[in-house]
N, C-alpha and C. Protein backbone atom coordinates (compact mmCIF):
# COMPACT_ATOMS: atom_id res chain seq x y z
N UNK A 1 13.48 9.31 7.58
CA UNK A 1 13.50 8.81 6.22
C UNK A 1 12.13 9.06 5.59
N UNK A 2 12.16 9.53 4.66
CA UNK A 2 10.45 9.72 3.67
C UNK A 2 10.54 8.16 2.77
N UNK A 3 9.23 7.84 3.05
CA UNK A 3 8.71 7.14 2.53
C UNK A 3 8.10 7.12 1.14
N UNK A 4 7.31 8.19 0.73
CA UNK A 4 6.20 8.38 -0.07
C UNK A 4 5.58 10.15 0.10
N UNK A 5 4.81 10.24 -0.29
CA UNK A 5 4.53 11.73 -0.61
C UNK A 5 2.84 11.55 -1.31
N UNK A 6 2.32 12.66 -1.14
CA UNK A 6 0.93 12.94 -1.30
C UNK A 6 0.95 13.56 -2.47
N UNK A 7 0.05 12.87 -4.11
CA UNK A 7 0.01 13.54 -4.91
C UNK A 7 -1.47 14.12 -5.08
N UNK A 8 -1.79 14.98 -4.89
CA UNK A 8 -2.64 15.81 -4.38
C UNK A 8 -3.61 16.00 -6.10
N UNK A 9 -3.27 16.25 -7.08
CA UNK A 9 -3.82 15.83 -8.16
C UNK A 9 -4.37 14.80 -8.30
N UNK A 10 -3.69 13.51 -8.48
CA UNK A 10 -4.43 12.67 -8.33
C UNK A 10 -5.26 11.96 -7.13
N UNK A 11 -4.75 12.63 -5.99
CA UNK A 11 -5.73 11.82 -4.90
C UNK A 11 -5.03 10.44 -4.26
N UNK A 12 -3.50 10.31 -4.43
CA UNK A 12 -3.34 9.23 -3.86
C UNK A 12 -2.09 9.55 -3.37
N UNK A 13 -1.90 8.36 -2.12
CA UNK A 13 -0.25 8.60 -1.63
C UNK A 13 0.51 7.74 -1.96
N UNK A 14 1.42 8.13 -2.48
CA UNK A 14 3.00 7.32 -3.24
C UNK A 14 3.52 6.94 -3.07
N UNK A 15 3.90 5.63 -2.17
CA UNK A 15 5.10 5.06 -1.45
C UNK A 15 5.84 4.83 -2.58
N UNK A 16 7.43 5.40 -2.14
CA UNK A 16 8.26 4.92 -3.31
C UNK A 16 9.39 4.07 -2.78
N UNK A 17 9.25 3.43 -1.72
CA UNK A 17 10.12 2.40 -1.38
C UNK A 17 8.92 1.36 -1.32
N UNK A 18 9.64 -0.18 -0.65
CA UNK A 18 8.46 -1.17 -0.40
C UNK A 18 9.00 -0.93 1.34
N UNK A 19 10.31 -0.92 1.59
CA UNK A 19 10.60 -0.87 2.63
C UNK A 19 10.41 0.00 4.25
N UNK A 20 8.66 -0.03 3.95
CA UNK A 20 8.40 0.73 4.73
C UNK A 20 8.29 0.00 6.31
N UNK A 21 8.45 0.66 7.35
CA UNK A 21 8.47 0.13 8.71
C UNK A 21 7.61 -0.71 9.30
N UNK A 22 6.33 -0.66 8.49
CA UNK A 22 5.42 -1.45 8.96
C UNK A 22 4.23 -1.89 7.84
N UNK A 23 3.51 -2.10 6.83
CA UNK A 23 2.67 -2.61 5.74
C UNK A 23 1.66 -0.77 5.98
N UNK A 24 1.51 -0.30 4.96
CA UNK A 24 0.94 0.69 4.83
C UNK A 24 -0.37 0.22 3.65
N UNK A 25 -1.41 0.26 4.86
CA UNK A 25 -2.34 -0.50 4.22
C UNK A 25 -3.45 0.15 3.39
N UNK A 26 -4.21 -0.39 2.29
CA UNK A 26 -5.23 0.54 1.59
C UNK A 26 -6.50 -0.39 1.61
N UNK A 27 -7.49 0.20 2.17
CA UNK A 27 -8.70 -0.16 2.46
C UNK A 27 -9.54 -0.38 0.21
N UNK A 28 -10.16 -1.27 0.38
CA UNK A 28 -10.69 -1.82 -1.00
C UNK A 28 -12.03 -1.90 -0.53
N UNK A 29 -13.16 -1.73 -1.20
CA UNK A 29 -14.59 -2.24 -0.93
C UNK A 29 -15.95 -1.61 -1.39
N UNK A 30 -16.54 -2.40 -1.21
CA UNK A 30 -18.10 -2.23 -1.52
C UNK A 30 -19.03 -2.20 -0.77
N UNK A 31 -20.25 -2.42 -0.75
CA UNK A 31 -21.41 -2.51 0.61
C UNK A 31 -21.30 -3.79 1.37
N UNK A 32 -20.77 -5.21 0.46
CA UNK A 32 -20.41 -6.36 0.90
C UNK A 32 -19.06 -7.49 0.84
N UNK A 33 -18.51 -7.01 0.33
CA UNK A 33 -17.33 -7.59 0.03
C UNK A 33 -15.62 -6.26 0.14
N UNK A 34 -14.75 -6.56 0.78
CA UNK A 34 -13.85 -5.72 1.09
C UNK A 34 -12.53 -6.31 1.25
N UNK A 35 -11.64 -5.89 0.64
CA UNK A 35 -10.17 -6.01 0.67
C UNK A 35 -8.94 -5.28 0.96
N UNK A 36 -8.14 -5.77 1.88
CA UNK A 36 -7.08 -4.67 2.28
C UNK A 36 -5.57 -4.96 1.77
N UNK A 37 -5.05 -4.01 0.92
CA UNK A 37 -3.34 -4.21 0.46
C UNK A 37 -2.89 -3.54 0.89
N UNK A 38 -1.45 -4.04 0.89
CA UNK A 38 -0.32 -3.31 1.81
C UNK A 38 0.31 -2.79 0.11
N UNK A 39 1.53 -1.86 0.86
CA UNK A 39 2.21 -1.58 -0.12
C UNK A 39 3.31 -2.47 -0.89
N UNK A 40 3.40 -3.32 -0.51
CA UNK A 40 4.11 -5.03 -0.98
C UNK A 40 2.83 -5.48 -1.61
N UNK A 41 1.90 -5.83 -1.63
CA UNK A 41 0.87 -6.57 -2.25
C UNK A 41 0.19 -8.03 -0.90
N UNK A 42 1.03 -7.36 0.24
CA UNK A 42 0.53 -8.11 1.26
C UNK A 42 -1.48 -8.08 1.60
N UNK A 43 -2.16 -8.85 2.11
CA UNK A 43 -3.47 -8.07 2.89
C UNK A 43 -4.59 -9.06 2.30
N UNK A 44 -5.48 -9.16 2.68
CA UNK A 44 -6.58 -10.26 2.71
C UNK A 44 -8.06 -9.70 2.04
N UNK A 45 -9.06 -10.81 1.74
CA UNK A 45 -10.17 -10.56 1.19
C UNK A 45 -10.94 -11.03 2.22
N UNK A 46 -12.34 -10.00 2.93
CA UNK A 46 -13.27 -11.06 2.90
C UNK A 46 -14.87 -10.87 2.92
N UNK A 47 -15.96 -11.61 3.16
CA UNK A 47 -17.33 -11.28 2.49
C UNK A 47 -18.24 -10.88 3.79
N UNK A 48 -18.66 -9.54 3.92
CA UNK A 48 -19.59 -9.24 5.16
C UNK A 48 -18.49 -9.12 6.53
N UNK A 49 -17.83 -9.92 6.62
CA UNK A 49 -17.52 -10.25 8.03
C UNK A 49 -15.85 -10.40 8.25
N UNK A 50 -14.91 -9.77 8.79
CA UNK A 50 -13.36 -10.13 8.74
C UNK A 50 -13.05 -10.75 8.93
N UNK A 51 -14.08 -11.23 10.55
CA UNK A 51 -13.53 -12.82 11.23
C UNK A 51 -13.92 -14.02 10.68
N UNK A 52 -15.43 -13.78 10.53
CA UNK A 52 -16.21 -15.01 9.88
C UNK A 52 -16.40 -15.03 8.31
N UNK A 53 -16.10 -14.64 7.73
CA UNK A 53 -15.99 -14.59 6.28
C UNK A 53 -14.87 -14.35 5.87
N UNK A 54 -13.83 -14.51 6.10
CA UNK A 54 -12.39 -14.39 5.30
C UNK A 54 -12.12 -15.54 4.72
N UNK A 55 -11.72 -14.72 3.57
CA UNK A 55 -11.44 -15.20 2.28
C UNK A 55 -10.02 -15.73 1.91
N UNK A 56 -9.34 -15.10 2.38
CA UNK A 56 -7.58 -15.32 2.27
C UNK A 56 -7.00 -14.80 3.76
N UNK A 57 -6.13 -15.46 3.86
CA UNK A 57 -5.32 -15.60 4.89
C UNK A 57 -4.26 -14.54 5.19
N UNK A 58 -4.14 -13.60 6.66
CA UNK A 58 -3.62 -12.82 6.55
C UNK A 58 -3.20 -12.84 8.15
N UNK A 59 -2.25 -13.48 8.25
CA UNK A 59 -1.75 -13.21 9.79
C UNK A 59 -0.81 -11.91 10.80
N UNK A 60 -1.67 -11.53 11.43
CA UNK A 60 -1.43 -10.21 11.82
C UNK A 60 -0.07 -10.05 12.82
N UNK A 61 0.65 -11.43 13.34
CA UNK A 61 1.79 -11.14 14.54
C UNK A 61 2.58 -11.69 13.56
N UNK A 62 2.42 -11.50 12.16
CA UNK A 62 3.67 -11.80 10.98
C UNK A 62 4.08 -10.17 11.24
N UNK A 63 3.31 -9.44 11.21
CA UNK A 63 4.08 -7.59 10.42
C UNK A 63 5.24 -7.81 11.85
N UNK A 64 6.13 -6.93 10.94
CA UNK A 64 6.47 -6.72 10.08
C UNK A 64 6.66 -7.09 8.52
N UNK A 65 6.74 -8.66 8.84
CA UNK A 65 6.73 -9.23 7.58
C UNK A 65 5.91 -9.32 6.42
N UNK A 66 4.57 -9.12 6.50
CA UNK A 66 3.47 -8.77 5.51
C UNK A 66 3.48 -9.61 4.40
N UNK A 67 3.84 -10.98 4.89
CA UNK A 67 3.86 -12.11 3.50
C UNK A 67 2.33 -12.63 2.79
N UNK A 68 1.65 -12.46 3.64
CA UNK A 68 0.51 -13.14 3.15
C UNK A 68 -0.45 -11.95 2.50
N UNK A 69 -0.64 -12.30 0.94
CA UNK A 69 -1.42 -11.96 -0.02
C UNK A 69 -1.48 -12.00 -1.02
N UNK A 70 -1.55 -11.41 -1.95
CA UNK A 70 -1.89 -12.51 -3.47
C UNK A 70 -1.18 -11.51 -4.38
N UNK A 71 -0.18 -12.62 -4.80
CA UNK A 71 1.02 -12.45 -5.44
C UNK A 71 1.05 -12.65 -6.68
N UNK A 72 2.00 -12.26 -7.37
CA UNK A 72 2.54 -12.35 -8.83
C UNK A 72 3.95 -12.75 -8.90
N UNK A 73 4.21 -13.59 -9.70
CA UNK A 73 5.73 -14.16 -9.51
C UNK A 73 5.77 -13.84 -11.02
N UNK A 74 7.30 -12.98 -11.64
CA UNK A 74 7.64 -12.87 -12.78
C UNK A 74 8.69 -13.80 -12.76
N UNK A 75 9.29 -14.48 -14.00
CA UNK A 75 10.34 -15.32 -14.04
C UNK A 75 10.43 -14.78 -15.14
N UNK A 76 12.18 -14.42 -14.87
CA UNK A 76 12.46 -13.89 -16.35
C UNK A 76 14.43 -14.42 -16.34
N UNK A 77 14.38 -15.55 -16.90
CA UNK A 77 15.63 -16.37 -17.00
C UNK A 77 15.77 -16.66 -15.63
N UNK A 78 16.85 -16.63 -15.02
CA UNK A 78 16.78 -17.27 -13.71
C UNK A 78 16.62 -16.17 -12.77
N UNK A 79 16.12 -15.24 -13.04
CA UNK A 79 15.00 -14.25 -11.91
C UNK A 79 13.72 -14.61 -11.55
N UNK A 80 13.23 -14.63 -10.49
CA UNK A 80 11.99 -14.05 -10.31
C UNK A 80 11.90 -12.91 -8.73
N UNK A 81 10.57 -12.41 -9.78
CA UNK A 81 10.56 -11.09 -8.93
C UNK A 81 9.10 -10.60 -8.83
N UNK A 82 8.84 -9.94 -7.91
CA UNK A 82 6.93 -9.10 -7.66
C UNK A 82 6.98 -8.03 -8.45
N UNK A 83 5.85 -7.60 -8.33
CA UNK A 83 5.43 -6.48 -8.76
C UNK A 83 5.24 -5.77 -7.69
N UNK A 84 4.80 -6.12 -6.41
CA UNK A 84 4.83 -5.28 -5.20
C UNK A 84 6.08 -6.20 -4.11
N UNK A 85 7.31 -6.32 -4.69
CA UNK A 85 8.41 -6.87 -3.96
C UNK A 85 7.94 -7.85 -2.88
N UNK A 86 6.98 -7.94 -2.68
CA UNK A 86 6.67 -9.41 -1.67
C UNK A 86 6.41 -10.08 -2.42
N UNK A 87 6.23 -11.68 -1.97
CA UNK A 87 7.40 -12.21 -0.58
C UNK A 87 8.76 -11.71 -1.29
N UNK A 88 9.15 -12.10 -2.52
CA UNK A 88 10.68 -12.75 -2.87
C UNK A 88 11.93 -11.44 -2.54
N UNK A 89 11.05 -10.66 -2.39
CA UNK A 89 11.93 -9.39 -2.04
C UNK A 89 13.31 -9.52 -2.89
N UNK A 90 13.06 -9.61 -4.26
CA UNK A 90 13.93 -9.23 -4.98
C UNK A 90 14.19 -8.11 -5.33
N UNK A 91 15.37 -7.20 -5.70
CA UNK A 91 16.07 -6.19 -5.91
C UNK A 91 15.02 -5.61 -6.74
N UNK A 92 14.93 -4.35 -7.08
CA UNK A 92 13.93 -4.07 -8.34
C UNK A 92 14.64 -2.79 -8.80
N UNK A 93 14.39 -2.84 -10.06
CA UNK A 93 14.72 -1.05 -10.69
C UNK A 93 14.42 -0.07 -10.37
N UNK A 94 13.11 -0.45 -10.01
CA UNK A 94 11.63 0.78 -9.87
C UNK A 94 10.76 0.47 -9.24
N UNK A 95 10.34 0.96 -8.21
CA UNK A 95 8.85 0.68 -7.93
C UNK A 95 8.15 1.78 -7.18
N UNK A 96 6.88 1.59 -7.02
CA UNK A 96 6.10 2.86 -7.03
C UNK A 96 4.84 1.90 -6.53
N UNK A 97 4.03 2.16 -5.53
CA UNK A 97 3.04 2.09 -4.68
C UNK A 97 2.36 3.12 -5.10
N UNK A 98 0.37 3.28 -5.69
CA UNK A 98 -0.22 4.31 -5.78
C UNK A 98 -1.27 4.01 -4.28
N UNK A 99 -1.86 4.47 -3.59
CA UNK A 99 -3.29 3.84 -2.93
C UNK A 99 -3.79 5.38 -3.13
N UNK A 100 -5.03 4.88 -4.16
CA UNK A 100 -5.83 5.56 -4.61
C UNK A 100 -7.34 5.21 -3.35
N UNK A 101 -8.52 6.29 -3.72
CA UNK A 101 -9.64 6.37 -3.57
C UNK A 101 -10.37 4.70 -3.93
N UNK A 102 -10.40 3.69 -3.54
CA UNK A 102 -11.15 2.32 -3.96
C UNK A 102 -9.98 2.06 -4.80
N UNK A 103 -9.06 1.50 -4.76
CA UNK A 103 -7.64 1.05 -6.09
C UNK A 103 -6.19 1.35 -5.37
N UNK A 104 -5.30 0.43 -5.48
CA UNK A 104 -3.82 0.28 -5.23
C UNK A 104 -3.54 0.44 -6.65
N UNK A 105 -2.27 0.98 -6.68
CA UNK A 105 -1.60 0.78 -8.14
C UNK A 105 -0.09 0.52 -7.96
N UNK A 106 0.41 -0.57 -8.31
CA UNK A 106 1.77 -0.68 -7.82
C UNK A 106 2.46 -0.75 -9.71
N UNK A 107 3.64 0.18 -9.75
CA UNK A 107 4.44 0.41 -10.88
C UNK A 107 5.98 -0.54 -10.71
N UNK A 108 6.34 -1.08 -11.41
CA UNK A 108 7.89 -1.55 -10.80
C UNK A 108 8.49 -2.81 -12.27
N UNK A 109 9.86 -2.06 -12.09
CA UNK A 109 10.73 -2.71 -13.37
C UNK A 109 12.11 -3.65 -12.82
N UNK A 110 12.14 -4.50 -13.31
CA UNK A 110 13.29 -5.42 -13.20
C UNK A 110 13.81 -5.81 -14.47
N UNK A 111 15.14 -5.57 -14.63
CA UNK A 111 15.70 -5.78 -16.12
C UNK A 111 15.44 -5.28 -17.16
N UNK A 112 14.19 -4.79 -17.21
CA UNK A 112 13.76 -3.87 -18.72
C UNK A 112 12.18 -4.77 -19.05
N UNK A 113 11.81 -5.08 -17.84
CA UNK A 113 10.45 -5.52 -17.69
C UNK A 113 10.09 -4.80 -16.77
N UNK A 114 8.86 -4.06 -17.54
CA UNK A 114 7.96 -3.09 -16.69
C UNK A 114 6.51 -3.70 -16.34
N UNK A 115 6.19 -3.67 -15.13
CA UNK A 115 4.86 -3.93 -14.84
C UNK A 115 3.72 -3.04 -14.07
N UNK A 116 3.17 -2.96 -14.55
CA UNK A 116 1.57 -2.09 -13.55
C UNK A 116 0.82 -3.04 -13.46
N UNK A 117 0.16 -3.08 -12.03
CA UNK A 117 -0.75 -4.18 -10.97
C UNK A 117 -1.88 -3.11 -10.45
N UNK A 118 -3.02 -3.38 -10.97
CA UNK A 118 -4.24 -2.52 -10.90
C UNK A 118 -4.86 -3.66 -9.70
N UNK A 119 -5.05 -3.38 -8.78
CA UNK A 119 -6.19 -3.84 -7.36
C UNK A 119 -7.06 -2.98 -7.57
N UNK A 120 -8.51 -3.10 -7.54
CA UNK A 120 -9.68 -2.40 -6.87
C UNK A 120 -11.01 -3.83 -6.45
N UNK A 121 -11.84 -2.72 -5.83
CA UNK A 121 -13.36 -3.92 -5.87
C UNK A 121 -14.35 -3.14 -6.48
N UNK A 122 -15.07 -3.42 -7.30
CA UNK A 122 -16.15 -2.88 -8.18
C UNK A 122 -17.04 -2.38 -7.02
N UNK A 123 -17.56 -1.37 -7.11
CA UNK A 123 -18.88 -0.90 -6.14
C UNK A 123 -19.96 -1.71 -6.38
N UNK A 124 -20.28 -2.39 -7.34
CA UNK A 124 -21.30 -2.63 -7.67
C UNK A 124 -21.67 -4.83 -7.57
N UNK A 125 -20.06 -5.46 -7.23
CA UNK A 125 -19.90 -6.02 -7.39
C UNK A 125 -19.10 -6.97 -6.32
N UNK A 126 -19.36 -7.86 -5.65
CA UNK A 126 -18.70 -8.65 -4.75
C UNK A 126 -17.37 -9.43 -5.24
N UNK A 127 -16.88 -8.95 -5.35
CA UNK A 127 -15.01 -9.26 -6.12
C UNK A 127 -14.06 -8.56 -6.08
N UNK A 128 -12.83 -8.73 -6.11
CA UNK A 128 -11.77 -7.88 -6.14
C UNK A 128 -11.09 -8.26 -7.68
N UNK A 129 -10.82 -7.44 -8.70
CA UNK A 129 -10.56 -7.56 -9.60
C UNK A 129 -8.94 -6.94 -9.57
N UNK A 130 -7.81 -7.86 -10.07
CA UNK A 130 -6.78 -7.37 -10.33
C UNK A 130 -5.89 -7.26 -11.66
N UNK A 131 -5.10 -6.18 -12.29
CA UNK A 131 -5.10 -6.48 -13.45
C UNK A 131 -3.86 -6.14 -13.75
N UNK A 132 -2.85 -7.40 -14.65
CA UNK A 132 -1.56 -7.39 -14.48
C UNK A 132 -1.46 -6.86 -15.68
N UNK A 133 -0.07 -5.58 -16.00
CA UNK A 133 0.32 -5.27 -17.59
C UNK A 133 1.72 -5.73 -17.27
N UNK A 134 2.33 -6.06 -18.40
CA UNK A 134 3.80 -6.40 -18.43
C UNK A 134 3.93 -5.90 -19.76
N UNK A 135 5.17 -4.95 -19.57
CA UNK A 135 5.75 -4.63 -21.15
C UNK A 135 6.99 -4.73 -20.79
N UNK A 136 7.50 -5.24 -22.29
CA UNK A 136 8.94 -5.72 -22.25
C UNK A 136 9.68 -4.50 -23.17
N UNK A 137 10.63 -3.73 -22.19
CA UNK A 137 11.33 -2.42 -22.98
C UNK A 137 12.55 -2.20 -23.27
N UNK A 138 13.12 -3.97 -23.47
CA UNK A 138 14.22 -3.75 -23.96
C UNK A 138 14.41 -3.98 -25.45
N UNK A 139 15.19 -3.80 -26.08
CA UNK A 139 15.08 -4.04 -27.93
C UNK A 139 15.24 -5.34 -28.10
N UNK A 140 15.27 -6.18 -27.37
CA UNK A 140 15.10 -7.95 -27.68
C UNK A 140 13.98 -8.39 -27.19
N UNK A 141 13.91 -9.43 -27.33
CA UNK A 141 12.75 -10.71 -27.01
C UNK A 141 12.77 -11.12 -25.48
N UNK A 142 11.89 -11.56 -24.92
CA UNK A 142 12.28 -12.12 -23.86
C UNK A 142 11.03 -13.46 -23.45
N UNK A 143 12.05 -13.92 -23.25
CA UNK A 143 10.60 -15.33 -22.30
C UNK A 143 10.11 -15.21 -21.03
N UNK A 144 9.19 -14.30 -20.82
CA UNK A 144 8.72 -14.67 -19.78
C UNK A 144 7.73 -15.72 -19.17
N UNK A 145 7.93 -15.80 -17.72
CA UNK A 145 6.71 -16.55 -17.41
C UNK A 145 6.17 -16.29 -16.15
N UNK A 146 4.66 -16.23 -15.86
CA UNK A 146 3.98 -15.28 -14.71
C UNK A 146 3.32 -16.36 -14.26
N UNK A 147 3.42 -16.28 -12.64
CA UNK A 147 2.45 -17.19 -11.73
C UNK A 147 1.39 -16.55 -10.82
N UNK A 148 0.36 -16.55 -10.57
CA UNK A 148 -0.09 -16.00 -9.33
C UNK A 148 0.30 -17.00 -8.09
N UNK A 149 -0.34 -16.31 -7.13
CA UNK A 149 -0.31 -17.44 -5.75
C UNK A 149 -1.52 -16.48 -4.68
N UNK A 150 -2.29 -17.07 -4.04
CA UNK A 150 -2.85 -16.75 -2.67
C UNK A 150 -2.95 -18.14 -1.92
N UNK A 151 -3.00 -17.58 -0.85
CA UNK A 151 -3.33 -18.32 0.43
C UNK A 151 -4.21 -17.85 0.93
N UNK A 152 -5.47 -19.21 0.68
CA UNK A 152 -6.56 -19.62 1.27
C UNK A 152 -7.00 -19.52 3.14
N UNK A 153 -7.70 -18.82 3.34
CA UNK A 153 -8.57 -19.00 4.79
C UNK A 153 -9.78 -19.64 5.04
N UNK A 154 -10.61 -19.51 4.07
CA UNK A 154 -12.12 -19.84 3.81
C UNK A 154 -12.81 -19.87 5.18
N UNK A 155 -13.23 -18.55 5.66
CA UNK A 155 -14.26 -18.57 6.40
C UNK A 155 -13.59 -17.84 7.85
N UNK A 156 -14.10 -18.78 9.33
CA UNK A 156 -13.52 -18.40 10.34
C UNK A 156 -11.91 -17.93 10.22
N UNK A 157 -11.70 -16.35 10.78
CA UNK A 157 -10.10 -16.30 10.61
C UNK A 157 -9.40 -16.51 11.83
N UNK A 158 -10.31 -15.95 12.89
CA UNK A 158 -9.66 -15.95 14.48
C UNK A 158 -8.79 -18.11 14.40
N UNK A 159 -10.04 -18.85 14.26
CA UNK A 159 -9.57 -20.24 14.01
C UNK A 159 -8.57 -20.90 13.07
N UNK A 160 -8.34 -20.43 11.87
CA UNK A 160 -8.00 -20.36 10.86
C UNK A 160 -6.25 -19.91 11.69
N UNK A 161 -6.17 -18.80 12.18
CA UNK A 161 -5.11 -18.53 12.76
C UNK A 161 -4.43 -19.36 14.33
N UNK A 162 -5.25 -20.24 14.21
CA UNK A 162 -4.69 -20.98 16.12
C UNK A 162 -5.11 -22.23 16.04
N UNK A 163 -5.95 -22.97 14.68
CA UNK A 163 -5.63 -23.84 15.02
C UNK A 163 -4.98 -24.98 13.71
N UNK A 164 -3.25 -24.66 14.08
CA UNK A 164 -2.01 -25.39 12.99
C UNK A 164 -2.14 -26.59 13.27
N UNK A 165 -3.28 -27.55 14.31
CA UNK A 165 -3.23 -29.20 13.80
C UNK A 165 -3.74 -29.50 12.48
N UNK A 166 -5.11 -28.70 12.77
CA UNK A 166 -5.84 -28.94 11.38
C UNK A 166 -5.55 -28.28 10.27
N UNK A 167 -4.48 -27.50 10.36
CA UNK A 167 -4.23 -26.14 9.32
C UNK A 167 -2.97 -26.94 8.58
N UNK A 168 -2.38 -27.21 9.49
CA UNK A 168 -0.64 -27.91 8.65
C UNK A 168 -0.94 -29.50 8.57
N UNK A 169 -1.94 -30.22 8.42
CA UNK A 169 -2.27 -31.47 8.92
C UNK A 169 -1.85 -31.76 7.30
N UNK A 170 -1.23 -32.42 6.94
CA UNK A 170 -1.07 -32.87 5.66
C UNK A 170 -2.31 -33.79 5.19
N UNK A 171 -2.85 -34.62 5.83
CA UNK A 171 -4.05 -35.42 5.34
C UNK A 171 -5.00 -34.87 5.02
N UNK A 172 -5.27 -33.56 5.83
CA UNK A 172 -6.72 -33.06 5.41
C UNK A 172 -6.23 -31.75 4.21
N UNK A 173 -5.45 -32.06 3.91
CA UNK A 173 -5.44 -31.20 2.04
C UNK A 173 -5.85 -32.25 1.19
N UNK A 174 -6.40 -31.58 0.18
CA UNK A 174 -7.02 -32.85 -1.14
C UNK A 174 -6.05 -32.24 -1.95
């Protein structure tokens, strides 16, 4: 089965399913700060260090599943749906995975709502900047409404991943 294809002009490879066998990941970064996305929008942030500085939460004996990373939820009447089909793995019209040189670009339409999801990290800058477009291309109106979501690691990840007393402990959330 083909997955995706090499567009050689622009410099990036194309996954055009989400349903790939395993998270096809794209390296993000700077001299200090670095981020990795899958082609779902799965993959983690973190500062200097993977183990000791992670930023978001990214558990590795999930893949296949590739749930954890920072999401966009469209709601459009009683849909909602990604822009990089994770988690909700809703049906989609279209979608299109770019992983560019420093930048993901994920393309994808549901109902006659089109969206482009720009990921990169500034070279110059300790952040990952992401940038949502939504155009609506049908000849009516529509209500939408957009959520983000990530899940938090802050810091140690090896710990962060083993230890669920203190992790699922309901008391110690504020």
């Amino acid at each position: 089965m083909k997955f995706g294809y090499f567009d050689d002009t622009n410099q990036e490879y194309v996954i055009t399913t989400p349903r790939t066998p395993l998270p096809w990941i794209n390296y993000l970064g700077c001299r200090e700060f670095f981020s990795l996305i899958s082609n779902t929008c799965g993959g983690y942030s973190f500062y200097k260090d993977a183990k000791l500085l992670r930023l978001t939460r990214y558990r590795y004996n999930n893949v296949p599943q590739d749930v954890n990373g920072k999401y966009f939820y469209i709601k459009d009447g009683d849909t909602v749906w990604n822009p990089g089909w994770q988690p909700s793995r809703t049906e989609l019209d279209s979608y299109e995975c770019r992983h560019g040189m420093g930048y993901s670009r994920f393309i994808s339409s549901k109902s006659q709502v089109k969206t482009s999801l720009l990921a990169f990290v500034p070279m110059e800058d300790n952040c990952e900047i992401t940038k949502v477009t939504i155009t609506n291309e049908s000849s009516g109106s529509k209500r939408l409404s957009v959520f983000s979501y990530v899940e938090w690691c802050l810091w140690n990840a090896d710990d962060d991943m083993k230890n669920f007393q203190r992790n699922l402990d309901r008391k110690s959330v504020v």
